[in-house]
Protein backbone atom coordinates (compact mmCIF):
# COMPACT_ATOMS: atom_id res chain seq x y z
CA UNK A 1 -18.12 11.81 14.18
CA UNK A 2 -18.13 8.30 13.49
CA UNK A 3 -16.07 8.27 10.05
CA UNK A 4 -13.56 10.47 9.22
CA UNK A 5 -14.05 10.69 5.26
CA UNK A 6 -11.31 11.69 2.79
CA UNK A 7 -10.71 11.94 -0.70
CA UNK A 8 -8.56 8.76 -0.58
CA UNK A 9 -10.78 5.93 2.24
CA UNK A 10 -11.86 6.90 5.72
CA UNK A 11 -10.56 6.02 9.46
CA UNK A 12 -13.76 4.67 11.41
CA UNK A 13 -13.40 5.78 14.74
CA UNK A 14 -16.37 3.41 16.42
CA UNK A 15 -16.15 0.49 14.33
CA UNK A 16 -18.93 0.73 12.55
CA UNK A 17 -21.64 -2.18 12.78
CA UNK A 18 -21.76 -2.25 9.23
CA UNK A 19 -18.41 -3.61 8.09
CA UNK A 20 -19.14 -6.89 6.39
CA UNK A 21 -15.74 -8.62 7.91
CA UNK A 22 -16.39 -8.12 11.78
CA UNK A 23 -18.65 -8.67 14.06
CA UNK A 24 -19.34 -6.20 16.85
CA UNK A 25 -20.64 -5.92 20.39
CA UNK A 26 -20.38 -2.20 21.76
CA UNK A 27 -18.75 -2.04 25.51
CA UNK A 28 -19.19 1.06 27.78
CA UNK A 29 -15.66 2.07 28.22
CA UNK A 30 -13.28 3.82 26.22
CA UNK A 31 -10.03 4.07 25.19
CA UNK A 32 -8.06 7.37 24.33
CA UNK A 33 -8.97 8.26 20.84
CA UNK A 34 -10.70 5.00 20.56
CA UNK A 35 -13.95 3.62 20.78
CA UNK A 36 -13.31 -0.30 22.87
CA UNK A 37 -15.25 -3.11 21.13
CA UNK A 38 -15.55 -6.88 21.62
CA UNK A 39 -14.64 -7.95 18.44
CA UNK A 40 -14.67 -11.18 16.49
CA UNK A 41 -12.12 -10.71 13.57
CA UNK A 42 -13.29 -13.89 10.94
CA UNK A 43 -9.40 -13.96 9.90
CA UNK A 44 -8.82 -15.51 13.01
CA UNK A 45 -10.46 -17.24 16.20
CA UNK A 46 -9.48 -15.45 18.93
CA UNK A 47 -11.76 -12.94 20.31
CA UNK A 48 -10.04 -8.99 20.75
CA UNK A 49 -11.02 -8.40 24.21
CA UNK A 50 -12.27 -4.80 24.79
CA UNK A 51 -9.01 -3.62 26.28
CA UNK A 52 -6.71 -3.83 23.40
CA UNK A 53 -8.80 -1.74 21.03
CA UNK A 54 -9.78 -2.30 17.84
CA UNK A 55 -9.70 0.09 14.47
CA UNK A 56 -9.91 0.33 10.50
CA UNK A 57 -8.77 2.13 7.59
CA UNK A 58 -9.79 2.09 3.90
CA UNK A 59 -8.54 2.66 0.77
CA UNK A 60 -8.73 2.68 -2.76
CA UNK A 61 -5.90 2.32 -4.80
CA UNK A 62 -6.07 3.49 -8.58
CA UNK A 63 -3.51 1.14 -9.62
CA UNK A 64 -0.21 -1.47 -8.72
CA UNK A 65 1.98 1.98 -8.36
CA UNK A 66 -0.38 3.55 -5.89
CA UNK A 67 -0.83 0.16 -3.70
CA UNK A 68 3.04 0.02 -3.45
CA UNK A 69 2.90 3.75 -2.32
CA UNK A 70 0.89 2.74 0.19
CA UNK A 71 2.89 0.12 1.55
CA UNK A 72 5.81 2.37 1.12
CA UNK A 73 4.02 4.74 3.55
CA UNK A 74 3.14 1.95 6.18
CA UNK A 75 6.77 0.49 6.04
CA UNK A 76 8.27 4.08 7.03
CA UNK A 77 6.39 3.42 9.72
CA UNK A 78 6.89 -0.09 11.14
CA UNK A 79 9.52 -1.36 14.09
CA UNK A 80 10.63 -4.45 14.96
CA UNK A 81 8.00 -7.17 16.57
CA UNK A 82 5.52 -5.85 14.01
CA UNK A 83 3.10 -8.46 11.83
CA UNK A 84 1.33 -7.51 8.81
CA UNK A 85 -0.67 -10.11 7.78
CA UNK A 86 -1.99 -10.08 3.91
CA UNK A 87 -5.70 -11.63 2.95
CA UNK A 88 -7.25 -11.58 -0.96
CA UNK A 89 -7.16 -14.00 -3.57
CA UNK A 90 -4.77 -14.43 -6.18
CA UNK A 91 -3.90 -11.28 -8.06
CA UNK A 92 -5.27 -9.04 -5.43
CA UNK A 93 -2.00 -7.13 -4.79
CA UNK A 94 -0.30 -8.80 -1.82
CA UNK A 95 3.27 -9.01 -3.34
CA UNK A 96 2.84 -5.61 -4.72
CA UNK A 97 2.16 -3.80 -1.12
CA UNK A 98 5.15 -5.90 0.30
CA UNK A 99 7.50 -4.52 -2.43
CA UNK A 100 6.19 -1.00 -1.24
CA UNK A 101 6.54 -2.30 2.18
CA UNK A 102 9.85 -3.43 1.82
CA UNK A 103 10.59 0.03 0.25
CA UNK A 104 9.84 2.15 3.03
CA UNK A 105 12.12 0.23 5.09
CA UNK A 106 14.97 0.92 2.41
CA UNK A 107 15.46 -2.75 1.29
CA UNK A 108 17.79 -2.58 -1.79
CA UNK A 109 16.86 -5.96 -2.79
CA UNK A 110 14.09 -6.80 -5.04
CA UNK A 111 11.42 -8.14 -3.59
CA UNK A 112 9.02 -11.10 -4.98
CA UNK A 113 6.85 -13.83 -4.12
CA UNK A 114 8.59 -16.61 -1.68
CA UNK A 115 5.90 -19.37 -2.73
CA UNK A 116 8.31 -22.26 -2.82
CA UNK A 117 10.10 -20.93 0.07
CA UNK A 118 7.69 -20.11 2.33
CA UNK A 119 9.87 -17.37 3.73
CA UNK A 120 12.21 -14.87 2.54
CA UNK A 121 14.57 -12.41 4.39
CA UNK A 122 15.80 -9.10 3.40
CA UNK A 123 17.63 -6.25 4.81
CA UNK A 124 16.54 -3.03 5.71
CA UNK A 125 16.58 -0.42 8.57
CA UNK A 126 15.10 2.22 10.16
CA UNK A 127 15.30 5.42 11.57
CA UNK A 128 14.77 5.48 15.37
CA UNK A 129 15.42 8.18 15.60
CA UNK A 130 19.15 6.68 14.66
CA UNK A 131 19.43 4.34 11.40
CA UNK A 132 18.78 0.78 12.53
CA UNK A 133 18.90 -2.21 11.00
CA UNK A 134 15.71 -4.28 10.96
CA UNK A 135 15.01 -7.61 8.63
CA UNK A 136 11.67 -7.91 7.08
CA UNK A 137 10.54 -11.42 7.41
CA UNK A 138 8.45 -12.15 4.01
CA UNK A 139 6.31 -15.10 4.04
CA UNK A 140 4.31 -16.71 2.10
CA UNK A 141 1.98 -19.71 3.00
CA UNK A 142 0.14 -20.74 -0.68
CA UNK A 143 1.31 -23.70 -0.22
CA UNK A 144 0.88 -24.54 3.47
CA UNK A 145 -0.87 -27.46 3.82
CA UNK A 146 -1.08 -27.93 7.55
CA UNK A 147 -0.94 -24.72 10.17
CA UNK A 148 1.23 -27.11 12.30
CA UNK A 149 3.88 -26.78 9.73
CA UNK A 150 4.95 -23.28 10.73
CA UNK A 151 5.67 -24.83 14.33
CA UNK A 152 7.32 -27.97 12.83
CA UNK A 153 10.07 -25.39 10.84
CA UNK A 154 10.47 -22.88 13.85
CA UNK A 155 8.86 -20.18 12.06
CA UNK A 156 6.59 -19.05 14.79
CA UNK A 157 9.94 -17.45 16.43
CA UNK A 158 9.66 -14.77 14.02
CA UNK A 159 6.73 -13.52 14.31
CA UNK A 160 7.77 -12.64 18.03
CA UNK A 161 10.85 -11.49 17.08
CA UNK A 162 12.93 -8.80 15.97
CA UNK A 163 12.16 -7.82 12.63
CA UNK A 164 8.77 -7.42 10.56
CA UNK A 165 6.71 -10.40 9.88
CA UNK A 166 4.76 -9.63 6.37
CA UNK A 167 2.40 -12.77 5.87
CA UNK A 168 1.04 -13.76 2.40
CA UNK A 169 -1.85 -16.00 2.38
CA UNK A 170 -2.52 -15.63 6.87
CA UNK A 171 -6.05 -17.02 6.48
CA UNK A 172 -4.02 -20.30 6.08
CA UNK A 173 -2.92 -20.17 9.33
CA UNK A 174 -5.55 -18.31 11.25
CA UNK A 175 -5.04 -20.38 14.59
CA UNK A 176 -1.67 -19.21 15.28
CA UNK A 177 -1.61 -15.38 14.93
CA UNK A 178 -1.18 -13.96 18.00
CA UNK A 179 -4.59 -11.15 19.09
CA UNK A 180 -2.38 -7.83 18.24
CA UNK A 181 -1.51 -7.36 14.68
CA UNK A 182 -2.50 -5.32 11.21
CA UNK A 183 -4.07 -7.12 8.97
CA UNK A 184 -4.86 -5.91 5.26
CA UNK A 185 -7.23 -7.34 2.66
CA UNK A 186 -7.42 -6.41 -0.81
CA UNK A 187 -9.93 -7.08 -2.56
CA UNK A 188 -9.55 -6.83 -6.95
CA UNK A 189 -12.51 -4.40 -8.16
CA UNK A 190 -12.62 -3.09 -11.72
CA UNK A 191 -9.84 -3.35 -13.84
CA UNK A 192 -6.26 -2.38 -11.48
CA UNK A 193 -8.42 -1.07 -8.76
CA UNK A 194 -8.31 -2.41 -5.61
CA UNK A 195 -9.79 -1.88 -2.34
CA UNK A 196 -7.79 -1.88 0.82
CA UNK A 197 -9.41 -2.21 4.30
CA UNK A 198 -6.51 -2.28 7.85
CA UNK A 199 -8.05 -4.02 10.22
CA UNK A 200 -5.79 -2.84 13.14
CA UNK A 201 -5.81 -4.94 16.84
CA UNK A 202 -4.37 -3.63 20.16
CA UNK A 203 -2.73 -0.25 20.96
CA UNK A 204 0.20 -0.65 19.30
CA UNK A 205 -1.30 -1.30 15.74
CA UNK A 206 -3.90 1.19 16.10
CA UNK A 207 -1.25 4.00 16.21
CA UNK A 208 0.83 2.35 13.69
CA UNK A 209 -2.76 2.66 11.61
CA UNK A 210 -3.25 6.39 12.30
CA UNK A 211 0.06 7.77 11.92
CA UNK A 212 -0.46 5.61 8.18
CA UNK A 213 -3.85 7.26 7.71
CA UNK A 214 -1.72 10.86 8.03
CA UNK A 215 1.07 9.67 5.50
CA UNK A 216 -1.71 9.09 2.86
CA UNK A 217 -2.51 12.29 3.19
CA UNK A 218 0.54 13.05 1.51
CA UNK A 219 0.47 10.66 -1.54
CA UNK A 220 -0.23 13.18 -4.52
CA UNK A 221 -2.28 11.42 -7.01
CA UNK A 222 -4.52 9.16 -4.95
């Protein structure tokens, strides 16, 4: 089957042609579980070679509750060396699915926009199966006016490091995200809707994208 529909978005299996954010060539071999694409991702310039798979999710969320839920479900999930990175305009929800991000990871702080930071860093931890700590690494780049400055402040360390990278604003930046990563864009539609689509790159993130496609599942009210 080439979606997987539910009450609450759909998995697409085979990357489906029709997606108005990526461009797709079909290759002949396949991945476990996954249908292997060459795929241009217009967030960024690099080109996902066929190998590292490629996969989506969507979602609507009913209101600013239901989008942290969701983030609360994906940062259950996450491990350090992760990236998330965030695309929409203003409004669309980014800050609110970090604070459900940051959530799931049991930060006790509260959580809010680092625009004339760039970055912020909280502490939270995970269960591995043993509690562990892991930092979440909150940026955001609104004010960026130059890619280069991530380099020039050392900030590119992070995102290969050990905690989770979530990235306000990564469109403003597009040249230095590395190939494998999540990326979610939220797009406002009518009233506190909003529409979430996980573009997921690599192995890595496409698991991380269907064990979160199971957790929705399990958020009553969607």
């Amino acid at each position: 089957m080439p979606y997987f529909d539910v009450s609450i978005g759909r998995l697409v299996n085979n990357c489906a042609a029709s997606s108005r954010v990526l461009q797709v060539g079909k290759s002949d071999r396949v991945m476990p579980g996954w249908e292997e694409f060459s795929v241009r991702d217009e967030l960024s310039e690099h080109v996902v070679q066929p190998e590292q798979g490629y996969c989506t999710f969507e979602v609507v969320s009913k209101s600013g509750v239901q989008t942290q839920r969701l983030g609360e479900a994906l940062g259950v999930l996450l491990r350090a060396g992760d990236l998330i990175l965030l695309d929409g305009q203003l409004g669309a929800g980014k800050t609110t699915i970090t604070q459900g991000i940051a959530k799931g990871m049991h930060v006790t702080e509260v959580v809010n926009s680092p625009t004339f930071t760039l970055l912020k860093e909280y502490r939270g931890s995970v269960a591995l199966p043993v509690i562990t700590q892991l930092s979440l690494y909150h940026f955001d780049l609104y004010r960026l006016d130059e890619p280069d400055e991530i380099l020039d402040l050392g900030f590119e360390d992070y995102f290969y490091g050990t905690g989770v990278c979530v990235v306000e604003w990564a469109d403003k930046a597009t040249e230095l995200w590395p190939t494998e990563r999540l990326v979610v864009r939220l797009t406002p539609e009518e009233k506190a809707q909003r529409r979430l689509l996980f573009v997921a790159t690599g192995t890595r993130y496409c698991e991380l994208l269907r064990q979160f496609q199971k957790k929705t599942y399990a958020i009553t009210g969607l």
